[in-house]
Protein backbone atom coordinates (compact mmCIF):
# COMPACT_ATOMS: atom_id res chain seq x y z
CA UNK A 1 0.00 0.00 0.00
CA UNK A 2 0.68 3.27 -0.57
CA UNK A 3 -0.19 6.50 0.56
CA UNK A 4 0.10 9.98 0.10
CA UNK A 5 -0.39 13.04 3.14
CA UNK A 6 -0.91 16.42 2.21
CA UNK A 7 -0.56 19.30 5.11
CA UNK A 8 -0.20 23.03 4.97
CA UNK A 9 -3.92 24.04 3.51
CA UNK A 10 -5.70 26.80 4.86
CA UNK A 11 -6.99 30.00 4.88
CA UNK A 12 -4.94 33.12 3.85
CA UNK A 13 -5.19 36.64 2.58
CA UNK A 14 -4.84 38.10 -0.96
CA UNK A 15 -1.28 38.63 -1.25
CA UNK A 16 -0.16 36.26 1.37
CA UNK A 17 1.62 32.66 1.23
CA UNK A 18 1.54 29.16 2.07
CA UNK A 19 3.81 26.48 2.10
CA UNK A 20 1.81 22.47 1.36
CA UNK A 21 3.89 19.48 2.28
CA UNK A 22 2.91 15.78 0.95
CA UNK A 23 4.40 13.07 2.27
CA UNK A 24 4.87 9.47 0.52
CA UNK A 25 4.91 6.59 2.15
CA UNK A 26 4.29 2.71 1.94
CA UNK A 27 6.07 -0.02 -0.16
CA UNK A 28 7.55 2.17 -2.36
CA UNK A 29 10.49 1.53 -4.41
CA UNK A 30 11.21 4.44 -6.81
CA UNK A 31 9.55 7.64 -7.08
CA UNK A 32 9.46 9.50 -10.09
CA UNK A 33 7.16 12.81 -10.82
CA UNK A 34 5.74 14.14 -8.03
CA UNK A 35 3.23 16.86 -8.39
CA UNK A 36 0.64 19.37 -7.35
CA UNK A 37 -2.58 19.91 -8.99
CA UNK A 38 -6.08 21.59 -7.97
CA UNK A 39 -9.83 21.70 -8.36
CA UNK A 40 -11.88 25.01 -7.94
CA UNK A 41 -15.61 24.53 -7.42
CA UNK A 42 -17.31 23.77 -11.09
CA UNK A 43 -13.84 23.17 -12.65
CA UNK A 44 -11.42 20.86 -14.04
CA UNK A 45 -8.21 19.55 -12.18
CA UNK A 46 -5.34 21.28 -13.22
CA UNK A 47 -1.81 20.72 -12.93
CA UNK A 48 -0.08 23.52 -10.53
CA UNK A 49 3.33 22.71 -10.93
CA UNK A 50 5.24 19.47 -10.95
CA UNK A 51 9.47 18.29 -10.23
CA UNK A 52 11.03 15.44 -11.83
CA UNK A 53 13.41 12.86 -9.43
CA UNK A 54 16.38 15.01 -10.91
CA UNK A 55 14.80 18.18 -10.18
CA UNK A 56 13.29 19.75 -13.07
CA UNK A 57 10.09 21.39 -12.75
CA UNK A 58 7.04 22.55 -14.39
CA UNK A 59 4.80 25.25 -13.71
CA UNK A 60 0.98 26.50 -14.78
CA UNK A 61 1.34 30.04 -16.64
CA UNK A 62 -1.15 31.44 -14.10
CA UNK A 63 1.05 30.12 -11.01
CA UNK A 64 5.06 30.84 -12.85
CA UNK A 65 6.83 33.49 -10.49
CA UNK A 66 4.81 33.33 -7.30
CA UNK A 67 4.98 29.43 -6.48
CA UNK A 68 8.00 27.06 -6.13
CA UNK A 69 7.80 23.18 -6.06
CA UNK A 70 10.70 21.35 -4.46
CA UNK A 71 11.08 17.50 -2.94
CA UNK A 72 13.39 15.87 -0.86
CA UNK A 73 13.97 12.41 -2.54
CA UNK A 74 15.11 10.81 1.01
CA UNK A 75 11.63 11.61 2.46
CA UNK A 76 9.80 11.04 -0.43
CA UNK A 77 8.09 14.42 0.26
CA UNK A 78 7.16 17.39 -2.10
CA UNK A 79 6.56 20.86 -1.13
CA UNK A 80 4.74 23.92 -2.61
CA UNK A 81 5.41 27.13 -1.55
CA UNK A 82 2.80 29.70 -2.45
CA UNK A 83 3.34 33.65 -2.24
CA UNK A 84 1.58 36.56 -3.68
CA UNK A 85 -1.50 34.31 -3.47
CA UNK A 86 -4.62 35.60 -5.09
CA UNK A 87 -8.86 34.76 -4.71
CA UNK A 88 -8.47 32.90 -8.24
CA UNK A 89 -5.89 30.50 -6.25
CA UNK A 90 -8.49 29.19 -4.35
CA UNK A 91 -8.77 25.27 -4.61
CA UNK A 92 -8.60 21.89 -3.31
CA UNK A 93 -5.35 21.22 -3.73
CA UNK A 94 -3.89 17.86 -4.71
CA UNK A 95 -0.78 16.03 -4.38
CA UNK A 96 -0.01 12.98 -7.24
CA UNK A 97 3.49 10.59 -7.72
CA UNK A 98 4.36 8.27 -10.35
CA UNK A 99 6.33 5.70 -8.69
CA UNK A 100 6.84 2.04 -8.47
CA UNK A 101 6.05 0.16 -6.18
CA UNK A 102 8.66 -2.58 -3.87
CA UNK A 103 8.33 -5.82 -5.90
CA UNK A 104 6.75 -4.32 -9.06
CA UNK A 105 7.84 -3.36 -12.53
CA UNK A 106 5.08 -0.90 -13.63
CA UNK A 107 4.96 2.54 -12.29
CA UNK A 108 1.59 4.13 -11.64
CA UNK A 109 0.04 7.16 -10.35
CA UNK A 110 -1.20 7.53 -6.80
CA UNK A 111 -2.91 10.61 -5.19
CA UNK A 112 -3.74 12.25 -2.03
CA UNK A 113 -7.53 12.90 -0.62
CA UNK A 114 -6.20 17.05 -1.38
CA UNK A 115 -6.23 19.77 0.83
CA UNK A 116 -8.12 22.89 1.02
CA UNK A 117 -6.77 26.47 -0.06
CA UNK A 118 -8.78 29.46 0.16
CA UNK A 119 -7.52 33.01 -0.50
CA UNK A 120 -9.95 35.71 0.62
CA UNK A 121 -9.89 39.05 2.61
């Protein structure tokens, strides 16, 4: 089994920041992308940013400049801090790997139950 524990959501000003942790853990061999994605009320999922195992990263347009992914391979654990956040931020936020797991071959993608972000004055 394997899971994945997002912290950090909450509730913040316009213009303020906030930092989400998710934590992997479980039978897990190898861990590949990790990444952050979110769901506003009546929308899509969307990807937020993401960070390879070597450390390259990818960001939404609407998030480059004011968020930063990072990870810390040894504790399998991704982080997202968010500054200069703004109302349109607002979101369940949700964490996702692509790993493989101890004793398998195939990687595939696991997610955590998301935590909430909301940005308002």
């Amino acid at each position: 089994q394997v899971q994945l524990a997002e912290s950090g959501g909450g509730l913040v000003q316009p213009g303020g920041s906030l930092r989400l942790s998710c934590a992997a853990s479980g039978s897990i061999f190898t861990i590949y992308t990790m990444g952050w994605y979110r769901q506003a009320p009546g929308k899509q999922r969307e990807l937020v940013a993401s960070i390879t195992r070597g450390g390259s990263t990818n960001y939404a347009d609407s998030v480059w400049g004011r968020f930063t992914i990072s990870r810390d391979n040894a504790k399998n654990t991704v982080y997202l801090q968010m500054n200069s956040l703004k109302p349109e931020d607002t979101a369940v936020y949700y964490c996702n790997a692509d790993l493989v797991r101890l004793g398998f071959t195939v990687r595939q993608d696991y997610w955590g139950r998301g935590t909430q972000v909301t940005v308002s004055s």
